[in-house]
C-alpha atoms as a PDB file:
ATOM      1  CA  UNK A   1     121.507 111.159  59.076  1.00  0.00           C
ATOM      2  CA  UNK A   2     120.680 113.611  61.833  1.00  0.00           C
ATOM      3  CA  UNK A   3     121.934 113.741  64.801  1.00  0.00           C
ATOM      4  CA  UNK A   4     120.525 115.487  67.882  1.00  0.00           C
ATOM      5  CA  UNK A   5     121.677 116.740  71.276  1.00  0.00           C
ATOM      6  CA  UNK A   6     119.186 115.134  73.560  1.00  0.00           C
ATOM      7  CA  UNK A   7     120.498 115.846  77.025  1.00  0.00           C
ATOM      8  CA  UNK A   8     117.147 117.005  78.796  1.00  0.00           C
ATOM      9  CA  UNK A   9     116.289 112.931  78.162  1.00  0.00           C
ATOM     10  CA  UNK A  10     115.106 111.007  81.008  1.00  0.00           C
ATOM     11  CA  UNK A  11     114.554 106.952  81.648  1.00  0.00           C
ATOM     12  CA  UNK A  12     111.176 106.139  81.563  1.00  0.00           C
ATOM     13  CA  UNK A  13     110.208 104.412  85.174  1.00  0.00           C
ATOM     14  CA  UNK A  14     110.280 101.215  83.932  1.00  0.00           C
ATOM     15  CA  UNK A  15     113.344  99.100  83.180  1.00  0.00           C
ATOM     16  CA  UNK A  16     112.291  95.478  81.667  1.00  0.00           C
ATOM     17  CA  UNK A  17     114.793  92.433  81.845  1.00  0.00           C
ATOM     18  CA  UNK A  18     116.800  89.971  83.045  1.00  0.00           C
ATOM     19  CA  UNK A  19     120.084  88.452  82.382  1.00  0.00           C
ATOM     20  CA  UNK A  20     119.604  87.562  79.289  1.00  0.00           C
ATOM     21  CA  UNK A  21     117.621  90.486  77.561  1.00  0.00           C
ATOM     22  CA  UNK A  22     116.569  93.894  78.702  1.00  0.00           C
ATOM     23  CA  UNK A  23     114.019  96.307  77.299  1.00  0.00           C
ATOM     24  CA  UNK A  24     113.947 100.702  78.721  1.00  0.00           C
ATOM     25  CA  UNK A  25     112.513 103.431  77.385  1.00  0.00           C
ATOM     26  CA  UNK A  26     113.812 106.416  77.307  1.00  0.00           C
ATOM     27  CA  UNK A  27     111.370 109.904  76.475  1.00  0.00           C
ATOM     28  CA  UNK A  28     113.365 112.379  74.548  1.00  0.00           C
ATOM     29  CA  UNK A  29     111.042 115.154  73.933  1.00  0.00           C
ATOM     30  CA  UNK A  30     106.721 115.121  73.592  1.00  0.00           C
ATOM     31  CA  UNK A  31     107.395 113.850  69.936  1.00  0.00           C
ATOM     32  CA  UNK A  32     110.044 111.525  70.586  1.00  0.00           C
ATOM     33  CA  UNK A  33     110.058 108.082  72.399  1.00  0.00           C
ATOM     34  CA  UNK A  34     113.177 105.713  72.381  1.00  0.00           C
ATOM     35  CA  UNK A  35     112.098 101.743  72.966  1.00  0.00           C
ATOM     36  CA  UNK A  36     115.896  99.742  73.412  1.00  0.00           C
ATOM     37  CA  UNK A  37     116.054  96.424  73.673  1.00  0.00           C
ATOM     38  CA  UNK A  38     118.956  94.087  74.160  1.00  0.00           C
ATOM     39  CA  UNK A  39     120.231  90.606  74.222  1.00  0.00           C
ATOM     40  CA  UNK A  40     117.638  87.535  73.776  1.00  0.00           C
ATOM     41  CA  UNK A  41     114.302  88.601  72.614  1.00  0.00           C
ATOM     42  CA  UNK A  42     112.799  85.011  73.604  1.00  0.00           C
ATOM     43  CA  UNK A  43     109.657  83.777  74.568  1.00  0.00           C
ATOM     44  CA  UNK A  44     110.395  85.729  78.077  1.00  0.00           C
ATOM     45  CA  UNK A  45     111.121  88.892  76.831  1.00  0.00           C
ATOM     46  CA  UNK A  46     107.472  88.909  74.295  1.00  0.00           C
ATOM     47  CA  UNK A  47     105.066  89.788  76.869  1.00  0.00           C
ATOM     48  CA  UNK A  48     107.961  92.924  78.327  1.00  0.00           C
ATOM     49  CA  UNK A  49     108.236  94.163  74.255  1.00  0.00           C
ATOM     50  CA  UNK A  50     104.659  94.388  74.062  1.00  0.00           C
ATOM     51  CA  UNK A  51     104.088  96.363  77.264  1.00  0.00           C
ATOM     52  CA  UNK A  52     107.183  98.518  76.420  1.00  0.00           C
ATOM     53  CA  UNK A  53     105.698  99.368  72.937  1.00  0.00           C
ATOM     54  CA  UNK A  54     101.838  99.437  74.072  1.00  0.00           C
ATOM     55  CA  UNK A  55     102.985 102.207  76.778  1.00  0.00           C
ATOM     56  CA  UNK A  56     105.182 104.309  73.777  1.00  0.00           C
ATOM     57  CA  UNK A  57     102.558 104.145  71.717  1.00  0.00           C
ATOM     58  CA  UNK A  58      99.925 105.475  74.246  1.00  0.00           C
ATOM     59  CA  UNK A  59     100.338 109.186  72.930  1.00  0.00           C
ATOM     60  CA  UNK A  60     100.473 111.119  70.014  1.00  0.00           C
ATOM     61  CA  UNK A  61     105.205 110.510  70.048  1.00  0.00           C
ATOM     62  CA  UNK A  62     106.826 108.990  67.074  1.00  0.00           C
ATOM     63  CA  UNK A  63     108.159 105.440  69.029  1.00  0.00           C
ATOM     64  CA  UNK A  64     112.078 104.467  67.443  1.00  0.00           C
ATOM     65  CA  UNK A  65     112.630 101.052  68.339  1.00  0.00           C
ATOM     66  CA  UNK A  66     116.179 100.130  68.333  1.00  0.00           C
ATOM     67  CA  UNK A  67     117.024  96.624  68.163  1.00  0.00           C
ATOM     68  CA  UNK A  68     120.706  97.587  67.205  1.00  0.00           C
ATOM     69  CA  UNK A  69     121.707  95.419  70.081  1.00  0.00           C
ATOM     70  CA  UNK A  70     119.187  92.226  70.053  1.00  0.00           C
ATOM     71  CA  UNK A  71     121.562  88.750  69.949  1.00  0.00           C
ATOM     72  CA  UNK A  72     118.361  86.556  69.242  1.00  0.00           C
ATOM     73  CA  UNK A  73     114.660  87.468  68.727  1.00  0.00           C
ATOM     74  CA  UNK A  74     112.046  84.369  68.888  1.00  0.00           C
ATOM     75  CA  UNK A  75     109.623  84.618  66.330  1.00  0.00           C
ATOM     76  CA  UNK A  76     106.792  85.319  69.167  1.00  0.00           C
ATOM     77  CA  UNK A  77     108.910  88.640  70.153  1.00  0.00           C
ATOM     78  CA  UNK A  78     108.913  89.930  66.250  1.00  0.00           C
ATOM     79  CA  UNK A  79     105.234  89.333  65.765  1.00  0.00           C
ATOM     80  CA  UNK A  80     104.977  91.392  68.671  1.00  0.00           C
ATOM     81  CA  UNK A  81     107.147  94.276  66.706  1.00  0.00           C
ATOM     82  CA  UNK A  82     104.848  93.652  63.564  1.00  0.00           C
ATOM     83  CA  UNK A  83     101.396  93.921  65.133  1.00  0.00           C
ATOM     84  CA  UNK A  84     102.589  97.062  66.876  1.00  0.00           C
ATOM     85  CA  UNK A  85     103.700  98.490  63.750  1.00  0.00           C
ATOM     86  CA  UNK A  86     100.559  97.929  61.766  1.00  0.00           C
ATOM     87  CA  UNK A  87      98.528  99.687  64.307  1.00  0.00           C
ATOM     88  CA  UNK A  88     100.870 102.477  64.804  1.00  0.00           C
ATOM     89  CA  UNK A  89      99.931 104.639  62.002  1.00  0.00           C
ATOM     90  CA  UNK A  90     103.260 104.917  60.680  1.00  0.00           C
ATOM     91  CA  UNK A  91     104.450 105.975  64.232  1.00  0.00           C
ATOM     92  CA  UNK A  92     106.618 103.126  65.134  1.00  0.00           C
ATOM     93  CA  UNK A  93     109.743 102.947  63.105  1.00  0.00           C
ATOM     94  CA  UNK A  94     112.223 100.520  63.875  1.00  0.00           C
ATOM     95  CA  UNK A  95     116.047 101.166  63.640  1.00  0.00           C
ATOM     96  CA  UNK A  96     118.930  98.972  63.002  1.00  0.00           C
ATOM     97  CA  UNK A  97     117.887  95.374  63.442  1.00  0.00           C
ATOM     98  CA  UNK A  98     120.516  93.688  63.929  1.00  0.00           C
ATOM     99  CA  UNK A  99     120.576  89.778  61.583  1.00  0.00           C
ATOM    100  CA  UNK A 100     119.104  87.733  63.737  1.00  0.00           C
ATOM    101  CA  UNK A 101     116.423  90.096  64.225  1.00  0.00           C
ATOM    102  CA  UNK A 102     116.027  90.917  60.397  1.00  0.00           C
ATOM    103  CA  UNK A 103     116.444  87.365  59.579  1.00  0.00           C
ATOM    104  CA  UNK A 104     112.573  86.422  61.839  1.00  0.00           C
ATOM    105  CA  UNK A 105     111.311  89.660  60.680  1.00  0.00           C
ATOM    106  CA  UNK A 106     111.636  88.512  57.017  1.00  0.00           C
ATOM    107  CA  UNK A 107     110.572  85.229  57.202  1.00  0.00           C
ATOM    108  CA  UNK A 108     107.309  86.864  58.714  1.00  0.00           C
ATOM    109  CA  UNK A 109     106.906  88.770  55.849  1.00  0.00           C
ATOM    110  CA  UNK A 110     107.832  91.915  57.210  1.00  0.00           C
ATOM    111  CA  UNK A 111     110.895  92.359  55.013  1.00  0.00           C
ATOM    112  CA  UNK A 112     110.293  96.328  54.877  1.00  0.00           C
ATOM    113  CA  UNK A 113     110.264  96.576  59.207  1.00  0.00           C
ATOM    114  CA  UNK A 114     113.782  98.771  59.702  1.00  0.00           C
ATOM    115  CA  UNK A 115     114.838  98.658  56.064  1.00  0.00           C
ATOM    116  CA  UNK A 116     116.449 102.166  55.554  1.00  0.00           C
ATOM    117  CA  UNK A 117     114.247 103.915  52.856  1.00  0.00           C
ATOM    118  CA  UNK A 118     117.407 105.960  51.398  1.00  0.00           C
ATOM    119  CA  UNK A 119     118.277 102.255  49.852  1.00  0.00           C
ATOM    120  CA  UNK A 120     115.914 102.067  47.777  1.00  0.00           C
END
């Protein structure tokens, strides 16, 4: 695992959310964008995951989308994650899904979507 210094990091302008889920971004460096989102990924939070990953994935940046933090994710919300990834060129990598996350992702057939490739 590496761990970098990333204090020259700035919030993107827009801040997605509301009580019960939130989705930022957060640009780390030309190469590196951070997508975050916490709490409920329900049917309210789809349509704010797929603008926060559509506007990531705009450039030429690697896009880490942490879902270290998601409670619940609706399976609308990880079909989002899963069509972003397969047009993403290997860009998008997603990082620590937390079980209920992993638990839709799999049953979509996306069993390999944040699975750590040093456990294999």
């Amino acid at each position: 695992m590496t761990v970098t210094d990333h204090s020259n990091s700035h919030l993107a302008p827009a801040q997605h959310g509301n009580a019960h889920y939130s989705i930022g971004s957060e640009l780390y460096s030309p190469h590196l964008t951070v997508v975050r989102a916490t709490g409920d990924l329900d049917l309210r939070a789809r349509k704010d995951l797929a603008r926060a990953l559509d506007e990531a994935m705009r450039g030429e940046t690697v896009v880490l989308l942490d879902l270290s933090a998601v409670t619940f994710m609706y399976s609308g919300s990880a079909c989002v994650v899963i069509d972003a990834a397969s047009r993403s060129a290997g860009r998008l990598e997603v990082f620590a899904p937390t079980r209920p996350a992993r638990i839709v992702l799999d049953a979509l057939g996306a069993a390999t979507i944040g699975a750590d490739p040093r456990a294999a």
